[in-house]
Each structure stands twice: as C-alpha cells, then as structure tokens.
PDB file of N, CA and C in Angstrom:
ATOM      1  N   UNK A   1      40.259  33.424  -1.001  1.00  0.00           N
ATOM      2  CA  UNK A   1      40.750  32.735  -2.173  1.00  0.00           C
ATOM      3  C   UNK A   1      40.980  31.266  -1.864  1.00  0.00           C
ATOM      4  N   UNK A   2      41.363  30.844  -0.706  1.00  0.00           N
ATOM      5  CA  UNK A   2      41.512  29.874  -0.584  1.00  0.00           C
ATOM      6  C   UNK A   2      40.404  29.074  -0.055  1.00  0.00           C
ATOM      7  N   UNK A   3      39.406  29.073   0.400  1.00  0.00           N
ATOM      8  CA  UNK A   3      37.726  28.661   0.548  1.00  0.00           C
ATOM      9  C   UNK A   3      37.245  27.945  -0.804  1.00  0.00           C
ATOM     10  N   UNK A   4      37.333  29.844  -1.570  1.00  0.00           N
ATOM     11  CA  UNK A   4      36.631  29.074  -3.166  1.00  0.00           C
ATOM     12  C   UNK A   4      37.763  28.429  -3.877  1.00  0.00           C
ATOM     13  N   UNK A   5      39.113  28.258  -3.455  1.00  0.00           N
ATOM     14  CA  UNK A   5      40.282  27.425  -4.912  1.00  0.00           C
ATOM     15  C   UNK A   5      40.344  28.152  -6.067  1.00  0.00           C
ATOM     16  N   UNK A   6      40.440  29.744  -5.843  1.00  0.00           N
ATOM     17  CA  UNK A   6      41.004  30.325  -6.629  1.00  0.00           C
ATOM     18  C   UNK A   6      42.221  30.414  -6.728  1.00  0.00           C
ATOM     19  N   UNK A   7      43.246  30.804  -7.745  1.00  0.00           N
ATOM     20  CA  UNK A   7      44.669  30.837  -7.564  1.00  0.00           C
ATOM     21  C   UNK A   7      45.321  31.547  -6.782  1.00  0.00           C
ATOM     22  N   UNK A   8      46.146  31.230  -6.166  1.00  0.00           N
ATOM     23  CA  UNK A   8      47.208  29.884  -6.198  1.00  0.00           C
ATOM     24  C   UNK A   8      47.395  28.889  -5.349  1.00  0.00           C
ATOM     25  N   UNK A   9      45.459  28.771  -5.012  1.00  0.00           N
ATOM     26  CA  UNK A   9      45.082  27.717  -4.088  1.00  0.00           C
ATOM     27  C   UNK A   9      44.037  26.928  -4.720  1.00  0.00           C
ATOM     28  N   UNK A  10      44.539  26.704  -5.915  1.00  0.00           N
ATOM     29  CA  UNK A  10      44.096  25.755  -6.935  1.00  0.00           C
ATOM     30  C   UNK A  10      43.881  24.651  -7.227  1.00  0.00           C
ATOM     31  N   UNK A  11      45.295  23.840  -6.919  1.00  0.00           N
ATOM     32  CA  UNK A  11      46.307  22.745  -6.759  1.00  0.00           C
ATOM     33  C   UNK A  11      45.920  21.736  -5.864  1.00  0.00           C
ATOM     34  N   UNK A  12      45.963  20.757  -5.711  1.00  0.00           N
ATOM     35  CA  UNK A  12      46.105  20.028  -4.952  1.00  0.00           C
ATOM     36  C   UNK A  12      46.987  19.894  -3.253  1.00  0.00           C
ATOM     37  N   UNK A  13      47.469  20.956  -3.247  1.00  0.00           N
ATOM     38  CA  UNK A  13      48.730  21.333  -2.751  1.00  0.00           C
ATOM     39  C   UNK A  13      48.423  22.382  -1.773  1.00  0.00           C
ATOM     40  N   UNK A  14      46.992  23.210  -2.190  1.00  0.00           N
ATOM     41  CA  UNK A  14      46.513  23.987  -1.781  1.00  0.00           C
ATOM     42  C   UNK A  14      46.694  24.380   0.193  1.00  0.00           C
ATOM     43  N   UNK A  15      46.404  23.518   0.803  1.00  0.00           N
ATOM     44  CA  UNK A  15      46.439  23.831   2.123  1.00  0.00           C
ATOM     45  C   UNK A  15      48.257  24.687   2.286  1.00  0.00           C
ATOM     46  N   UNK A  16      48.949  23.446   1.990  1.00  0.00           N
ATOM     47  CA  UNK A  16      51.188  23.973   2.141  1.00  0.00           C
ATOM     48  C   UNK A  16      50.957  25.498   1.225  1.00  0.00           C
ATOM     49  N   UNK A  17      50.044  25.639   0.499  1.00  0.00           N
ATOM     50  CA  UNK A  17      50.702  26.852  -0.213  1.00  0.00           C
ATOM     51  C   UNK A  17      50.018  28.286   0.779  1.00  0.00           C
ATOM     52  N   UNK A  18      49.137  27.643   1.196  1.00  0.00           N
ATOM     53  CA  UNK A  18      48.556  28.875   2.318  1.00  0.00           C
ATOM     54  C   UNK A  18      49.368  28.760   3.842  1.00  0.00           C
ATOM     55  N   UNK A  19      49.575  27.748   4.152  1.00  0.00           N
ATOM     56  CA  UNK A  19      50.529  27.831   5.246  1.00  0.00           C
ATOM     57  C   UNK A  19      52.014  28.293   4.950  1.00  0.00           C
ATOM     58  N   UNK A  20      52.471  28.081   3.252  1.00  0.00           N
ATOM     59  CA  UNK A  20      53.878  28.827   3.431  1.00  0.00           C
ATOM     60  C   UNK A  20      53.672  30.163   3.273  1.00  0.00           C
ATOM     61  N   UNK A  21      52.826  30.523   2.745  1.00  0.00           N
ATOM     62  CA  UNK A  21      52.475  32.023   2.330  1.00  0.00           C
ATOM     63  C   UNK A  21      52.025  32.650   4.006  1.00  0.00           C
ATOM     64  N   UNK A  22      51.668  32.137   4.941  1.00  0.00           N
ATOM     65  CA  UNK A  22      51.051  32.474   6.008  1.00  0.00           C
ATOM     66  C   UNK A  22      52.495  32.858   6.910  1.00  0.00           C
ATOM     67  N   UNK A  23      53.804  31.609   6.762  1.00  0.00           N
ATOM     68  CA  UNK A  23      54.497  31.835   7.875  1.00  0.00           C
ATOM     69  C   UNK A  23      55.462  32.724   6.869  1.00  0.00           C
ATOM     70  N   UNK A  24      55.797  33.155   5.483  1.00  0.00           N
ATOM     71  CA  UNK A  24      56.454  33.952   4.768  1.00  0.00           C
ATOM     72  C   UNK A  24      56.028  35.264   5.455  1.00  0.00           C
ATOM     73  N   UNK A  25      54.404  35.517   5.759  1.00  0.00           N
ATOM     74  CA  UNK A  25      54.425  37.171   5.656  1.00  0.00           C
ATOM     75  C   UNK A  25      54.816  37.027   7.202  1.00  0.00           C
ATOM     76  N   UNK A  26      54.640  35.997   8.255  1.00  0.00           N
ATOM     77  CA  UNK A  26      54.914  36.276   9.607  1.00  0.00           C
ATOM     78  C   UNK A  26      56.361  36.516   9.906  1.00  0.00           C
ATOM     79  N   UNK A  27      57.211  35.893   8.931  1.00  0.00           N
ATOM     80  CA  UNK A  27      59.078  36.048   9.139  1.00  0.00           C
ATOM     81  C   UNK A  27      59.002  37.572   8.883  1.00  0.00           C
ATOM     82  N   UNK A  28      58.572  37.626   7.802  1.00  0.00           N
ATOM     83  CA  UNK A  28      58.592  39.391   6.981  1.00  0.00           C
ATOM     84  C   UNK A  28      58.456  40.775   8.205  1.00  0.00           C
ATOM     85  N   UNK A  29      57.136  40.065   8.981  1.00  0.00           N
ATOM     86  CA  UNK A  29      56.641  41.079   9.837  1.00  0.00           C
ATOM     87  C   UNK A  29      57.729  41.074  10.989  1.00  0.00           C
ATOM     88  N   UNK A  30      57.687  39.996  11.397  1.00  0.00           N
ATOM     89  CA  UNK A  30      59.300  39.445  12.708  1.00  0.00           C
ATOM     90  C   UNK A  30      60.379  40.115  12.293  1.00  0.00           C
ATOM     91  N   UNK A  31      61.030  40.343  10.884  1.00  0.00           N
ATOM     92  CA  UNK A  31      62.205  40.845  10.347  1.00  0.00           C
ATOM     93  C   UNK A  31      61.736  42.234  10.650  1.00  0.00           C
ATOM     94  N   UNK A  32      61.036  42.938  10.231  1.00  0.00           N
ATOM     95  CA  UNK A  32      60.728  44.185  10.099  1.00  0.00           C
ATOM     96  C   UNK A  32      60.706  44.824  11.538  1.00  0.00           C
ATOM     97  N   UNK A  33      59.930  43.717  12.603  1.00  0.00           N
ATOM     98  CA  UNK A  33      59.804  44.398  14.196  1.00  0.00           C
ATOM     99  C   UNK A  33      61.130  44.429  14.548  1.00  0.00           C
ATOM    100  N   UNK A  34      61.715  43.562  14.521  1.00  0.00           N
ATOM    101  CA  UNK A  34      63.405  43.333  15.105  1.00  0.00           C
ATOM    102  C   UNK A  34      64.302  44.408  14.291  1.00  0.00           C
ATOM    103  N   UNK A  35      64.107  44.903  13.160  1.00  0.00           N
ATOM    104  CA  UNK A  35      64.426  45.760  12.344  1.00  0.00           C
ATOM    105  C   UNK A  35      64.550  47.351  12.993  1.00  0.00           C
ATOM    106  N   UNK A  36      62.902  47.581  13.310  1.00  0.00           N
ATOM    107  CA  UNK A  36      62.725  48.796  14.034  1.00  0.00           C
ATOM    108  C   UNK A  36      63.100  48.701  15.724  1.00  0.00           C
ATOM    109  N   UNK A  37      63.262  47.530  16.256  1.00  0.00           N
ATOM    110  CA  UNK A  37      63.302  47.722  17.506  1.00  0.00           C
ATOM    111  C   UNK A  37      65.026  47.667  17.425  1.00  0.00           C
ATOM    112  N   UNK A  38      65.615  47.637  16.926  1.00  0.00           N
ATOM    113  CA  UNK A  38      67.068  47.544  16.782  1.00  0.00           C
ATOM    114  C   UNK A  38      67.395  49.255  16.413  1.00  0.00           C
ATOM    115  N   UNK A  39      66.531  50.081  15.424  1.00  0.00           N
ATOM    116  CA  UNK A  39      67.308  51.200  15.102  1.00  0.00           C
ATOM    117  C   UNK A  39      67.414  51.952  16.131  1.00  0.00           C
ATOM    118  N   UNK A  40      68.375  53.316  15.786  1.00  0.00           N
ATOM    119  CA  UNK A  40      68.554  53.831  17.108  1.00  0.00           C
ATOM    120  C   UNK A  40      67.062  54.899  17.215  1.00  0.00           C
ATOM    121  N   UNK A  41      66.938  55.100  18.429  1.00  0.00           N
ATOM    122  CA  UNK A  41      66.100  56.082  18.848  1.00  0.00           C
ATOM    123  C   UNK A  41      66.018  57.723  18.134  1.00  0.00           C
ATOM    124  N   UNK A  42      65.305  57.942  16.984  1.00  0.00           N
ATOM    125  CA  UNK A  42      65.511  59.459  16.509  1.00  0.00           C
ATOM    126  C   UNK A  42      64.608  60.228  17.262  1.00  0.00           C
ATOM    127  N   UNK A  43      64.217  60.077  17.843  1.00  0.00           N
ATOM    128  CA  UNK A  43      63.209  61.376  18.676  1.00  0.00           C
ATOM    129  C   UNK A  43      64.521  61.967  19.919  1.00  0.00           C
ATOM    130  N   UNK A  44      65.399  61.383  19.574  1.00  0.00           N
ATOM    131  CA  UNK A  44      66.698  62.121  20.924  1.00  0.00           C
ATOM    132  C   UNK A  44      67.432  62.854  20.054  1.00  0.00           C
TER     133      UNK A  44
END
C-alpha cells in the first residue's frame, strides 16, 4: 500500500505514517512478549 499511495499512505506525510504504524505494531508485539514472559508458568 505504501509503494502504490494507497490509503493511508496517500498524503504527503506518507513515509511518518508508515514508520508510526511500523514502530506502533513493534511496542504492541514488545508489550505482548514482556506480557507472556512475565506470566506465571502453567504447565507446573
């Protein structure tokens, strides 16, 4: 989507909106690992 400037890489703006969208899903994934590596162990 962002090659051809389809939405919501449309804009002028286009490159910041793929780099915030890029480091948004990387926090997401970071939250989620630290998430599971924090719960307790259920296989005990």
């Amino acid at each position: 989507m962002f090659l051809t400037g389809t939405e919501p890489y449309d804009g002028e703006d286009r490159f910041q909106v793929l780099v915030q969208r890029c480091e948004t899903l990387i926090s997401k994934e970071n939250t989620n690992w630290a998430q599971y590596m924090m719960s307790p162990d259920e296989t005990s």
